[in-house]
Protein backbone atom coordinates (compact mmCIF):
# COMPACT_ATOMS: atom_id res chain seq x y z
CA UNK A 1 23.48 37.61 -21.02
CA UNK A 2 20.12 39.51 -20.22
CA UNK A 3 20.23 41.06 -16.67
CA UNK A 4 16.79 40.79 -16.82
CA UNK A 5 16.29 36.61 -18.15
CA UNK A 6 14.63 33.82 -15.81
CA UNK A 7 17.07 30.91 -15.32
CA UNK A 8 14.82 27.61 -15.28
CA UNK A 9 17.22 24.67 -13.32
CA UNK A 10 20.55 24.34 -11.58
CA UNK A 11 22.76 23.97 -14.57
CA UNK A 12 21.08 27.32 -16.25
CA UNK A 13 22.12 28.86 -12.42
CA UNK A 14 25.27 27.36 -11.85
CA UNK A 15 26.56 28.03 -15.44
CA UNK A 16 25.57 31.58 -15.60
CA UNK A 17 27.74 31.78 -11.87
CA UNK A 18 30.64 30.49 -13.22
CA UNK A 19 30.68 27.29 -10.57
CA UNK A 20 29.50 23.89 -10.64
CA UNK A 21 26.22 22.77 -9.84
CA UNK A 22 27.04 21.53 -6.26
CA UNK A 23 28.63 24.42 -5.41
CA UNK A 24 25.58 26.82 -6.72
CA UNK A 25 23.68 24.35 -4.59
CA UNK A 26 25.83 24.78 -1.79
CA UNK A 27 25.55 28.88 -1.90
CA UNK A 28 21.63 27.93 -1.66
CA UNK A 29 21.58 25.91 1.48
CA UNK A 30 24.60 27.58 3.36
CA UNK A 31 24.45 31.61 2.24
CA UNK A 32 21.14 32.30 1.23
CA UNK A 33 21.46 32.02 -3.13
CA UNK A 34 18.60 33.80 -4.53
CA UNK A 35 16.78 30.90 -6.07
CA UNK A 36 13.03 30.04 -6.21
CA UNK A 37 12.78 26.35 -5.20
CA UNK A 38 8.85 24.63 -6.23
CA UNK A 39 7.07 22.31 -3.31
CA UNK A 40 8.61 19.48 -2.61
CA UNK A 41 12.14 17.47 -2.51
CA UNK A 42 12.30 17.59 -6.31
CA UNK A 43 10.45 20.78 -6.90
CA UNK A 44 11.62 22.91 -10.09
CA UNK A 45 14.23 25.87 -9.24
CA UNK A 46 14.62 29.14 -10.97
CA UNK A 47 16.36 32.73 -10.77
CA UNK A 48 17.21 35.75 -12.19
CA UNK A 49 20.00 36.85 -13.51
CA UNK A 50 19.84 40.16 -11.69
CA UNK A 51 19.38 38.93 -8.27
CA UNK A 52 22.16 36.42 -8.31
CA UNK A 53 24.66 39.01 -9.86
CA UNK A 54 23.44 41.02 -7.45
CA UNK A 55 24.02 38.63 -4.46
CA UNK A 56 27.52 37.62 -5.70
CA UNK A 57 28.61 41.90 -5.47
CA UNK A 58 27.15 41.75 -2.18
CA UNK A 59 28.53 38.64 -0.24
CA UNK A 60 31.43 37.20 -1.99
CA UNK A 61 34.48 38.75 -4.01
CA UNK A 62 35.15 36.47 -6.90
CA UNK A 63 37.91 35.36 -8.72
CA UNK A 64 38.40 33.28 -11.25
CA UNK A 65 41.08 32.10 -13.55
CA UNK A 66 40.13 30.47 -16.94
CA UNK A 67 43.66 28.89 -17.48
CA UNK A 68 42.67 26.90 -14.02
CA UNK A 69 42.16 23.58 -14.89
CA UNK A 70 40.90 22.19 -11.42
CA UNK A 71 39.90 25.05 -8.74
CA UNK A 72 38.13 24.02 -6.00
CA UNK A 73 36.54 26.16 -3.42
CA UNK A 74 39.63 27.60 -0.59
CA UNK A 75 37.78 26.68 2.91
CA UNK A 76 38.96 29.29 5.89
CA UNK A 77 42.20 28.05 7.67
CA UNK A 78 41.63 27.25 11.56
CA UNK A 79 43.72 30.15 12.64
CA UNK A 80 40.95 32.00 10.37
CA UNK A 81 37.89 30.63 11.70
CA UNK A 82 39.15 29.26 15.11
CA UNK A 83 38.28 25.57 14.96
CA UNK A 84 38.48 22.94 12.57
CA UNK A 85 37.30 22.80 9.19
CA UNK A 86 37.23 20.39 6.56
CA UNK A 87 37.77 21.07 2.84
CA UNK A 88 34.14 21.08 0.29
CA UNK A 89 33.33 18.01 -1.66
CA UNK A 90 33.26 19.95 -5.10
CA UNK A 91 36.90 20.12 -5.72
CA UNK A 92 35.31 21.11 -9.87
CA UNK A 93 34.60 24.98 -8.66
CA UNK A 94 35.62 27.78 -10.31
CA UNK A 95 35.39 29.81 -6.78
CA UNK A 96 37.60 31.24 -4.17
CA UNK A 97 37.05 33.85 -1.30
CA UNK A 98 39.08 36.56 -2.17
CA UNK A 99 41.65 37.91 1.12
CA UNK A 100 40.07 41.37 0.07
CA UNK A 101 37.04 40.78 1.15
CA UNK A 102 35.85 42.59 4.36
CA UNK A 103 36.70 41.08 7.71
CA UNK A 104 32.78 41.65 8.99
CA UNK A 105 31.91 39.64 5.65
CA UNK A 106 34.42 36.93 6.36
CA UNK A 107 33.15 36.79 10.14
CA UNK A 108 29.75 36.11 8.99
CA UNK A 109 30.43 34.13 6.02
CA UNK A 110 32.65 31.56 8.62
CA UNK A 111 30.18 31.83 11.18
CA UNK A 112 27.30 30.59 9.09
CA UNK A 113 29.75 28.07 7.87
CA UNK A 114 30.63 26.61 11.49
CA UNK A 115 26.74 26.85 12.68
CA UNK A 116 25.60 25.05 9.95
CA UNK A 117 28.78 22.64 10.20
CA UNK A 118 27.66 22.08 14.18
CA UNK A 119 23.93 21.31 13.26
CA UNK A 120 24.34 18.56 10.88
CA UNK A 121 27.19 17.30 13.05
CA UNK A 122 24.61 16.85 15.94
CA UNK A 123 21.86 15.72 13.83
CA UNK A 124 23.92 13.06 12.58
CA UNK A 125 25.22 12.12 16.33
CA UNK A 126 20.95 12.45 17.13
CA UNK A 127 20.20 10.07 14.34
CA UNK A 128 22.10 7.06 15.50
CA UNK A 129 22.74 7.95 19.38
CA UNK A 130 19.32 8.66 19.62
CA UNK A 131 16.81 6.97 16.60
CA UNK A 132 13.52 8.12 16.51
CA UNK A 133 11.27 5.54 18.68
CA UNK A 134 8.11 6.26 17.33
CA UNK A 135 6.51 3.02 15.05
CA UNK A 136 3.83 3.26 13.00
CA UNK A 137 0.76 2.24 14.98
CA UNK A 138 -2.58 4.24 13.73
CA UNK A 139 -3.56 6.13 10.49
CA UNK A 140 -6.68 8.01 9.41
CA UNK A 141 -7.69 9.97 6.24
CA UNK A 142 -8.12 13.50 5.74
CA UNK A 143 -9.35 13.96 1.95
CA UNK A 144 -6.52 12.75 0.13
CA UNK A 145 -3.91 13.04 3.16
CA UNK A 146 -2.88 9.75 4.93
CA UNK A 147 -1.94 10.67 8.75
CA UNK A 148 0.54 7.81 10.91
CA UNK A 149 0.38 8.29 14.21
CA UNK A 150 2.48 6.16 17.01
CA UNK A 151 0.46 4.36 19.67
CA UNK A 152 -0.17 7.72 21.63
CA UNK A 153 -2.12 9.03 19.14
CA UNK A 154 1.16 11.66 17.77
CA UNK A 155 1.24 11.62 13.97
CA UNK A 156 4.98 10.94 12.90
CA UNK A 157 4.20 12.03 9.15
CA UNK A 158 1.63 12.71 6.24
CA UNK A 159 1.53 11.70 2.90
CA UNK A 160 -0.38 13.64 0.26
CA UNK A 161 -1.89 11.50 -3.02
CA UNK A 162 -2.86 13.19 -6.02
CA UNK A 163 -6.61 12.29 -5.95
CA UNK A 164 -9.82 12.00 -3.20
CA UNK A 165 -9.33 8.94 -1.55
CA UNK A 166 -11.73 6.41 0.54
CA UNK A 167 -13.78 7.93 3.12
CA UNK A 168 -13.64 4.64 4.87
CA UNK A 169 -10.14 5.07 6.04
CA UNK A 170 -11.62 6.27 9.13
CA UNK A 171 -13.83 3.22 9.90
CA UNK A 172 -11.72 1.03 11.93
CA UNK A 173 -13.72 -2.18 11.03
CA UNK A 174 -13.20 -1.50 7.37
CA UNK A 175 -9.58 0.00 6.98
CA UNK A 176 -8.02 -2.76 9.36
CA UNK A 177 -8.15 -5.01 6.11
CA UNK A 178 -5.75 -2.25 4.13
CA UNK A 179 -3.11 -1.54 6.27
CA UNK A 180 -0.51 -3.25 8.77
CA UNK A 181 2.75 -1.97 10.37
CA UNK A 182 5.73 -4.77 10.94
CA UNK A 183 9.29 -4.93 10.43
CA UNK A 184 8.86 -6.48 6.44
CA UNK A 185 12.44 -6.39 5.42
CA UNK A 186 14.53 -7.41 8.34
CA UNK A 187 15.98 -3.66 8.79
CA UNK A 188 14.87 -3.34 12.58
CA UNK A 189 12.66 -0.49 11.63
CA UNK A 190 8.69 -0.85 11.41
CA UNK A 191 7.21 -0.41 7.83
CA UNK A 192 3.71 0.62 7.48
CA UNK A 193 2.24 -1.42 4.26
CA UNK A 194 -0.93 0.38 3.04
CA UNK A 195 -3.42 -0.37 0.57
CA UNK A 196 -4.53 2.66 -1.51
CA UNK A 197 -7.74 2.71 -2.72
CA UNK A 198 -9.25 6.16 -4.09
CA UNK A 199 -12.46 7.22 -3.83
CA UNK A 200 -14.01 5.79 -6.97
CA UNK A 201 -15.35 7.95 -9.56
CA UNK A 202 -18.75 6.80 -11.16
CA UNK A 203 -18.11 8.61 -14.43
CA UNK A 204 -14.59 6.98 -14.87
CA UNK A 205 -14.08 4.44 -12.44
CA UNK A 206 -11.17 3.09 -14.97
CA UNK A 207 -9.17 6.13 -13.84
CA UNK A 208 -8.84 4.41 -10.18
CA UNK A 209 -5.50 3.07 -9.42
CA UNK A 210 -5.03 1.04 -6.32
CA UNK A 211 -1.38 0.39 -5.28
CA UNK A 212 0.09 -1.30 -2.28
CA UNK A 213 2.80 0.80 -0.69
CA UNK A 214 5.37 0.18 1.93
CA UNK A 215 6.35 3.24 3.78
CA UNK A 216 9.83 3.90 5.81
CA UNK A 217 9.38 4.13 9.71
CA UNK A 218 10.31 7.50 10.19
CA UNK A 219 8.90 9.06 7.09
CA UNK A 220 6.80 8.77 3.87
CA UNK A 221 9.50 7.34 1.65
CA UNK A 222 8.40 5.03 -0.49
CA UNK A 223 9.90 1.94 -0.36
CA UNK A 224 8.60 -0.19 -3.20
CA UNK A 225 4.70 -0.27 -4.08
CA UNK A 226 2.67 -3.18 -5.54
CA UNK A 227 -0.13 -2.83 -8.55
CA UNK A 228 -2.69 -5.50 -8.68
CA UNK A 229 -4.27 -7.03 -11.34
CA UNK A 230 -2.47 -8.28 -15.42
CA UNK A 231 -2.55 -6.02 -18.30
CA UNK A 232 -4.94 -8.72 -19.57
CA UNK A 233 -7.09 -11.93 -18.18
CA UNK A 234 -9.36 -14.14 -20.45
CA UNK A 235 -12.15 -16.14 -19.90
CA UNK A 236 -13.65 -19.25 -21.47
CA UNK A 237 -15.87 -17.50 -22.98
CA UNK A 238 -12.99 -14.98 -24.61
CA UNK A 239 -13.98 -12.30 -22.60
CA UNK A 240 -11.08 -9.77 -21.69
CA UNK A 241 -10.40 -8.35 -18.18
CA UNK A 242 -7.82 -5.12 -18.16
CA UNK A 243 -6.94 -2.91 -15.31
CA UNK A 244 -7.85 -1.40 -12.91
CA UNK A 245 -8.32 -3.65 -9.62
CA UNK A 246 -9.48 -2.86 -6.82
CA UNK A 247 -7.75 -3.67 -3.61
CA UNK A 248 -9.83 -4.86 -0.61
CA UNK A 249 -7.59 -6.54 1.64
CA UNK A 250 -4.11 -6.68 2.77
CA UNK A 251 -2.82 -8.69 5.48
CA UNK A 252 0.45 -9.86 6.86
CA UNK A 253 1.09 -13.75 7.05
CA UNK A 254 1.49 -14.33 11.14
CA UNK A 255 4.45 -16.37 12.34
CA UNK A 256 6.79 -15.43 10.01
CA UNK A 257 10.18 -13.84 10.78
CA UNK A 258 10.87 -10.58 9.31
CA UNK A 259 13.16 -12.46 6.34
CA UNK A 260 11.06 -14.69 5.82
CA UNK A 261 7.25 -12.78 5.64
CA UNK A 262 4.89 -13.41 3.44
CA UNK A 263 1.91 -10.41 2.61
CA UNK A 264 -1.08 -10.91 0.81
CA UNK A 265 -3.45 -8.90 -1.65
CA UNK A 266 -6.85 -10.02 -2.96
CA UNK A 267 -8.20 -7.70 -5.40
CA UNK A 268 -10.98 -7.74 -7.85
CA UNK A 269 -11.62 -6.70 -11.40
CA UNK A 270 -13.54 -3.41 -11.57
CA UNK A 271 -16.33 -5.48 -13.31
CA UNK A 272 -16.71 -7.50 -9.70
CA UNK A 273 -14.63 -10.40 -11.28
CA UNK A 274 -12.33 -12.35 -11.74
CA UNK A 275 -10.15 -12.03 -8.73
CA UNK A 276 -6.33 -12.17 -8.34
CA UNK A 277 -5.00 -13.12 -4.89
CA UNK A 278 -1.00 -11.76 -5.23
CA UNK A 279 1.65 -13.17 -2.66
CA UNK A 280 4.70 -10.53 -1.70
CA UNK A 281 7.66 -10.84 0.21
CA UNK A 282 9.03 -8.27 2.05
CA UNK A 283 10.70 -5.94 -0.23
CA UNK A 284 7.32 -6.36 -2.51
CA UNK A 285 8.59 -9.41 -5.16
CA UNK A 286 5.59 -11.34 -6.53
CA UNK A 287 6.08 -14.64 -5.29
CA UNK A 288 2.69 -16.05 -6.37
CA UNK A 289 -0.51 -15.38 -7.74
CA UNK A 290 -3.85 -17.23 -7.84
CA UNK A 291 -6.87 -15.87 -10.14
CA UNK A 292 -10.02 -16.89 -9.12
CA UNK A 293 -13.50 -17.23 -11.01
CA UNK A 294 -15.37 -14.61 -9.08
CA UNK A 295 -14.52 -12.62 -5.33
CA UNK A 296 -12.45 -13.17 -2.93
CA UNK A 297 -12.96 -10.39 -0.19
CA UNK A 298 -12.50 -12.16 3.42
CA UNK A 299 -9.25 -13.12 4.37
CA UNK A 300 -7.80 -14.99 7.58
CA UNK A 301 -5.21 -17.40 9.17
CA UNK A 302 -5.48 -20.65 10.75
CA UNK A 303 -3.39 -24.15 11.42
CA UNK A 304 -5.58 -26.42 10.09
CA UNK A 305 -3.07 -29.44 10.06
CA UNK A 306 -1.79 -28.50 13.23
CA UNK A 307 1.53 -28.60 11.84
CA UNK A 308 2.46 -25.13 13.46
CA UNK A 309 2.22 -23.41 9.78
CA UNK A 310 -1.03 -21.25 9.52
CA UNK A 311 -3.01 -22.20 6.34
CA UNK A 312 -4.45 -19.08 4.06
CA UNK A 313 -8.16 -18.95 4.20
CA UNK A 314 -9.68 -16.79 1.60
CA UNK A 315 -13.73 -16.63 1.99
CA UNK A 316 -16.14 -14.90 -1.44
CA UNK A 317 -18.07 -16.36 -4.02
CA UNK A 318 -17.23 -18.53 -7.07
CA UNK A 319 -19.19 -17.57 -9.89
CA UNK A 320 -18.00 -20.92 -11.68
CA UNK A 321 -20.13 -23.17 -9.12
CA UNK A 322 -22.43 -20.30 -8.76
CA UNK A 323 -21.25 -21.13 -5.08
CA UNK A 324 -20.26 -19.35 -1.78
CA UNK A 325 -16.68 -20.70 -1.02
CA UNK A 326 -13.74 -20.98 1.22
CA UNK A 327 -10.85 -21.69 -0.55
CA UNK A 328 -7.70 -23.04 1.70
CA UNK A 329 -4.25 -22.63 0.86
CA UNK A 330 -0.49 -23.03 1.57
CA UNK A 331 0.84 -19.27 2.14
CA UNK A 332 3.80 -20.41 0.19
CA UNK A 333 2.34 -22.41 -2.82
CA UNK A 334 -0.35 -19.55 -3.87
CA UNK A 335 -0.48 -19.99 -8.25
CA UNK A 336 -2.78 -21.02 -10.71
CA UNK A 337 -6.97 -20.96 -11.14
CA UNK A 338 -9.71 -22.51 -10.21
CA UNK A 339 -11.00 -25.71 -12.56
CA UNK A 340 -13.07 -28.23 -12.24
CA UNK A 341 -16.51 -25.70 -12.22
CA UNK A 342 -19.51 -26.66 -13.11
CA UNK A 343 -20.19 -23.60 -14.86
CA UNK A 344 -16.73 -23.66 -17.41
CA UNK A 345 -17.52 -20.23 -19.12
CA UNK A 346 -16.07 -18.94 -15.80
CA UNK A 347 -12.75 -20.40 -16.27
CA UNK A 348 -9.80 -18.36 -17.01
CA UNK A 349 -7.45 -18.97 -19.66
CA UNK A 350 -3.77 -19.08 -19.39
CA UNK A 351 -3.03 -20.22 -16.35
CA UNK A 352 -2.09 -23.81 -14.88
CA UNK A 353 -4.46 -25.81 -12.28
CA UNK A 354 -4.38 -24.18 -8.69
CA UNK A 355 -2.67 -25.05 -5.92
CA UNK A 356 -5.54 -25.20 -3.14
CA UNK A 357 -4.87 -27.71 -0.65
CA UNK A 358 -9.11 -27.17 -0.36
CA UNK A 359 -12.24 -25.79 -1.71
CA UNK A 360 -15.42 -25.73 0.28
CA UNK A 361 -18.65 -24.72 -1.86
CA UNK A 362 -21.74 -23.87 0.48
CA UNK A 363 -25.35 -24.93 -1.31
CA UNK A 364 -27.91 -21.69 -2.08
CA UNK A 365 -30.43 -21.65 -0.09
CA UNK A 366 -34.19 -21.86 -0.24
CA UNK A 367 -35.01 -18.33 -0.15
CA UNK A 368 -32.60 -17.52 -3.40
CA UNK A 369 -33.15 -20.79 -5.21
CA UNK A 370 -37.21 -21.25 -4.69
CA UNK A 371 -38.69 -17.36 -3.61
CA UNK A 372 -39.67 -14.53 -5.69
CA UNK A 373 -36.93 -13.37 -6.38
CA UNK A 374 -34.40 -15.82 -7.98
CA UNK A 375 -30.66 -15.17 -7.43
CA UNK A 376 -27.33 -17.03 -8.67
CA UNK A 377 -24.79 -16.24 -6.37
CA UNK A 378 -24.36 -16.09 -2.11
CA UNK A 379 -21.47 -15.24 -0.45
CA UNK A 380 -18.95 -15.74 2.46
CA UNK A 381 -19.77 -12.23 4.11
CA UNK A 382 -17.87 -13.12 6.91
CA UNK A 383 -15.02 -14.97 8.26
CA UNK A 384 -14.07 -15.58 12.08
CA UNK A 385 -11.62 -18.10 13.58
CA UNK A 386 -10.86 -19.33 17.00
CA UNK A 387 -8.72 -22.04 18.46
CA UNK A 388 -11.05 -24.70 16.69
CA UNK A 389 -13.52 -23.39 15.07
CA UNK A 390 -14.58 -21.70 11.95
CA UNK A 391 -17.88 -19.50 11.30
CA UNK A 392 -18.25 -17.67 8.10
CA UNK A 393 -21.51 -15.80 7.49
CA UNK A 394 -22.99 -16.77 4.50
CA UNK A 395 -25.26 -14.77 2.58
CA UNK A 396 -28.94 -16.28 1.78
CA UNK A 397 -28.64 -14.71 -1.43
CA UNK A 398 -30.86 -12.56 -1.35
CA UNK A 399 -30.19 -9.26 0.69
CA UNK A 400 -26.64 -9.17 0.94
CA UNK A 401 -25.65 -8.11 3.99
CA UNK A 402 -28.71 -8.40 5.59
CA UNK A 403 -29.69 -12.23 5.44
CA UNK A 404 -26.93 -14.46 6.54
CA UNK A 405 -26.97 -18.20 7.51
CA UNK A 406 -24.11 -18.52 10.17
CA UNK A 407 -21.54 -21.82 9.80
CA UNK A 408 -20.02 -23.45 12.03
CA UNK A 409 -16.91 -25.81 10.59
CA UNK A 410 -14.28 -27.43 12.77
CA UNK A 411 -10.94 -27.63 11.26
CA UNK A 412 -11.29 -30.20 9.23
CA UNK A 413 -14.16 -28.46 7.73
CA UNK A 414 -16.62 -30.44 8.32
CA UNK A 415 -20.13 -28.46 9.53
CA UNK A 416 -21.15 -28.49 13.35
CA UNK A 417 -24.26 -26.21 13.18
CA UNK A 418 -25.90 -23.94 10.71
CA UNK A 419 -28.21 -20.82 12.55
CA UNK A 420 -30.00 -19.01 10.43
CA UNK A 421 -30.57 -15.24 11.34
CA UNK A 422 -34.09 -13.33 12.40
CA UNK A 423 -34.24 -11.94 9.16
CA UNK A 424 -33.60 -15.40 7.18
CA UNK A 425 -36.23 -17.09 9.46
CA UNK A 426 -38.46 -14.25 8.93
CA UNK A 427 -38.51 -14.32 5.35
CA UNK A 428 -38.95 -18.05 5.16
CA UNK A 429 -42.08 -17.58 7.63
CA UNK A 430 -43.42 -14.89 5.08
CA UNK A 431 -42.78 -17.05 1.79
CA UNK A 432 -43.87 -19.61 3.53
CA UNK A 433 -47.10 -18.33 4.23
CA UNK A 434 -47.11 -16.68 0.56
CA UNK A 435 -47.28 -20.53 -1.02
CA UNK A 436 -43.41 -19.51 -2.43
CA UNK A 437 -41.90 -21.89 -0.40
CA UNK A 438 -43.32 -25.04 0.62
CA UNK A 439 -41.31 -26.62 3.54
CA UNK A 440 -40.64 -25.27 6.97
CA UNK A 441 -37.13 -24.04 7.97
CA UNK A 442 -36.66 -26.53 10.83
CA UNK A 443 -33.85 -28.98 12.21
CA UNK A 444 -34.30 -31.22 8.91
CA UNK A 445 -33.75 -28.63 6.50
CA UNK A 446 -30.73 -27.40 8.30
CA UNK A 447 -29.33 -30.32 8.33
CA UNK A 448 -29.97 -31.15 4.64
CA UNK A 449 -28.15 -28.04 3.86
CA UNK A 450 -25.37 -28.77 6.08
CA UNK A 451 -24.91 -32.41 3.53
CA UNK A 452 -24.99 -30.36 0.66
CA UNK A 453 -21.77 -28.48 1.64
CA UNK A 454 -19.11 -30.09 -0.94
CA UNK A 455 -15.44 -30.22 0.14
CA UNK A 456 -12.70 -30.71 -2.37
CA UNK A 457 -9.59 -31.52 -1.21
C-alpha cells in the first residue's frame, strides 16, 4: 500500500492495521491512534498510512500469526500491572503486546490502561450513585442554538439546528406555547418537548420544517420527534394542501399521569389554512387528529362537566361559518372535521364527522360587517380561564390585534357580558358620526350580539 494514501473510515484503518475495527477504535480512545475524527458523535474519520505505521513502530511491537484463527488482544497479568484487569471485548484481533517490548513502554502503556479503566469505573458509580439533578426548566434562542437551563438559570445543554430559527424564542409570552418540560414517558427523568419553528424565509417559505421534538433530561438526545401536517388535504372545492405546517402551539394535557399523558399540536397550513390539531402520547404515537376549516391558534384546559377530566378548548377562526370559534373537545376522542358549515367549499375531504363535544361560533360585528372596510373573518385572539369563567378576546374584524370585543362565558358557555375595547368604541363613535354605521354601540346592541352567539353541541 501507498505510505503516502488517506484512509477514509474505520474499516479502511482497521484493515490496513491488521486488527478489527473495535480494536483500531480502541487504540483511538485509550493510546492516542493517529486518526482525524469530523464534529460530532458520528463525524467522518480518516488517516494516513504513514502516521499510523508510524505510531504502531513507536508504541506497540506487533505480532501476528496468519494461521491464527481467533487471536484476541493478551491484557497485562495482575502481577504485571499490579491490580486487576479484565480481558477486551474484541476477542476477533489480530494483536498481542509482544514481552520484547520495553519495560518504560509497558509501564505507560498499563498505566494509561488502569487510569482510563478507574475513570469510567467512577463515572459509571457517579451516574447511578449520584444522577444528575438538574431538570429542564428554561430555554432561550441564540440564532439557531436552543439553550436548557435548570431553574437557576445553569444551562444543562445546547442543541444546534441546521437553519436560523424564531427570534421569538426569547419572548416568554410567545415561546411558552412551544415548549414544556414533564416526565412524558414514565422513565422518572424530565423530558423537554419543544416545538421547532424556523425563522421563515419569504422567498421559500416551503423550505420551513417544523418538528416537535422530545429531548432526554440530561442531554440533547433525541428521543422521537413529531411532523405536522398530511402529505396531502383536499377541499370541497378540490383544492390541495401539501406540507409544510407551521407549528404554533404545544401544550401538555394537565392531570394526566406520566403513562397515561396526552400532548397536543395545532398547526396550520402555510397558506393560513386548513388546520390539523394532532394528539401524542408520550413516546410521540399519533393517537388522533382533527382538521379544521380554518385556524386554530389558542389553546387551553378546563372541566367543563365537572367530571374531574379537563375538556380541550381550542379558540381561532372557522373560515366555513366565516365565524370566530371555540371548539370543545374530549382530550381523548380528538378525529375527524368540521361539517355542518354554512360555507361547504371549506369542507375537507376524506375525513369522517368530528368528534367535538361543542362548537361555539361568535357573530361579526358591526364595524367588519357594515363600515368601510368590509371583512369576512374575526377571530378568538385570546383565551383565558379561571375557576368558572371563560373570556376569549375576539377580534372586531377589522384590526387584528388591535380591536377586540372581550367575552365573558360561564362553563356552560353561555355569555355573561360582552365589553368592547377603547379602540372598538372609538371606531364605532367615528363611523358613527361618518353616516357608516347607523346605530349606537350601547347595552342593546351588546346584548343582541351576545343572542347571536350559536352553540352546537
Amino acid at each position: 500500500m501507498d505510505e503516502g494514501q488517506k484512509l477514509e473510515g474505520w474499516k479502511a484503518i482497521a484493515e490496513h492495521l491488521g486488527v478489527s475495527l473495535r480494536t483500531a477504535q480502541y487504540w483511538y480512545d485509550l493510546l492516542g491512534l493517529p486518526v482525524v475524527k469530523g464534529p460530532g458523535n458520528r463525524g467522518r474519520v480518516s488517516a494516513s498510512a504513514a502516521d499510523l505505521d508510524d505510531w504502531k513502530a513507536r508504541n506497540l511491537t506487533l505480532t501476528h500469526d496468519e494461521s491464527a484463527p481467533e487471536p484476541e488482544v493478551r491484557p497485562p497479568t495482575a502481577a504485571e500491572a499490579g491490580a486487576p484487569t479484565r480481558p477486551h471485548e474484541d476477542s476477533r484481533s489480530a494483536v498481542t503486546v509482544s514481552q520484547a517490548a520495553s519495560p518504560v513502554r509497558k509501564f505507560w502503556i498499563y498505566a494509561t490502561l488502569l487510569t482510563v479503566l478507574a475513570v469510567v469505573t467512577y463515572a459509571s458509580i457517579r451516574k447511578f450513585a449520584f444522577p444528575r439533578s438538574g431538570k429542564p426548566a428554561a430555554i432561550g434562542m441564540s440564532v439557531n442554538t436552543l439553550i436548557v437551563k435548570d431553574a437557576e438559570g445553569k444551562e444543562l445543554w445546547h442543541y444546534s439546528f441546521p437553519l436560523r430559527m424564531s427570534e421569538e424564542y426569547n419572548d416568554p409570552v410567545w415561546a411558552k406555547n412551544f415548549w414544556f418540560a414533564a416526565d412524558v414517558d414514565g422513565d422518572g427523568e424530565t423530558e423537554l418537548i419543544f416545538g421547532a419553528v424556523p425563522l421563515m424565509a419569504r422567498d421559500d417559505p416551503d423550505s420551513q420544517t417544523n418538528e416537535v421534538l422530545c429531548f432526554s433530561q440530561d442531554d440533547h438526545r433525541i428521543k422521537w420527534r413529531f411532523t405536522p401536517g398530511r402529505s396531502k388535504v383536499t377541499d370541497n372545492t378540490r383544492e390541495e394542501y401539501f406540507p409544510p405546517y407551521w407549528i404554533n402551539n404545544v401544550k401538555l394535557v394537565p392531570g394526566r399521569s406520566a403513562r397515561n399523558t396526552r400532548i397536543v399540536v395545532s398547526s396550520i397550513h402555510n397558506t393560513q389554512a386548513p388546520a390539523q390539531v394532532a394528539v401524542l402520547d408520550g413516546h410521540g404515537k399519533l393517537l388522533g387528529e382533527y382538521w379544521h376549516p380554518g385556524q386554530l391558534i389558542q389553546i387551553g384546559f378546563a372541566d367543563l362537566d365537572g367530571d374531574g377530566k379537563p375538556e380541550l378548548l381550542l379558540g381561532g377562526v372557522n373560515n366555513g361559518d366565516h365565524a370566530a370559534t371555540l371548539v370543545v373537545f374530549d382530550p381523548d376522542r380528538v378525529h375527524g372535521t368540521a361539517t355542518g358549515l354554512s360555507d361547504p367549499g371549506f369542507g375537507l375531504r376524506g375525513f369522517e364527522p368530528g368528534t367535538e363535544k361543542a362548537v361555539v361560533l361568535f357573530p361579526l360585528p358591526c364595524l367588519a360587517r357594515e363600515g368601510p372596510k368590509i371583512e369576512r373573518y374575526h377571530w378568538v385572539e385570546m383565551l383565558h380561564i379561571t375557576q368558572d369563567r371563560l373570556f376569549l378576546a375576539v377580534s372586531a374584524g377589522v384590526a387584528r390585534g388591535k380591536m377586540d370585543l372581550l367575552y365573558e362565558l360561564d362553563y356552560d358557555l353561555k355569555v355573561r357580558s360582552i365589553t368592547p375595547g377603547a379602540d372598538v368604541r372609538q371606531q364605532h363613535l367615528d363611523w358613527e358620526k361618518a353616516g357608516y354605521l347607523k346605530h349606537p354601540l350601547d347595552d342593546a346592541d351588546l346584548k343582541r350580539m351576545a343572542g347571536e352567539v350559536i352553540v352546537r353541541r
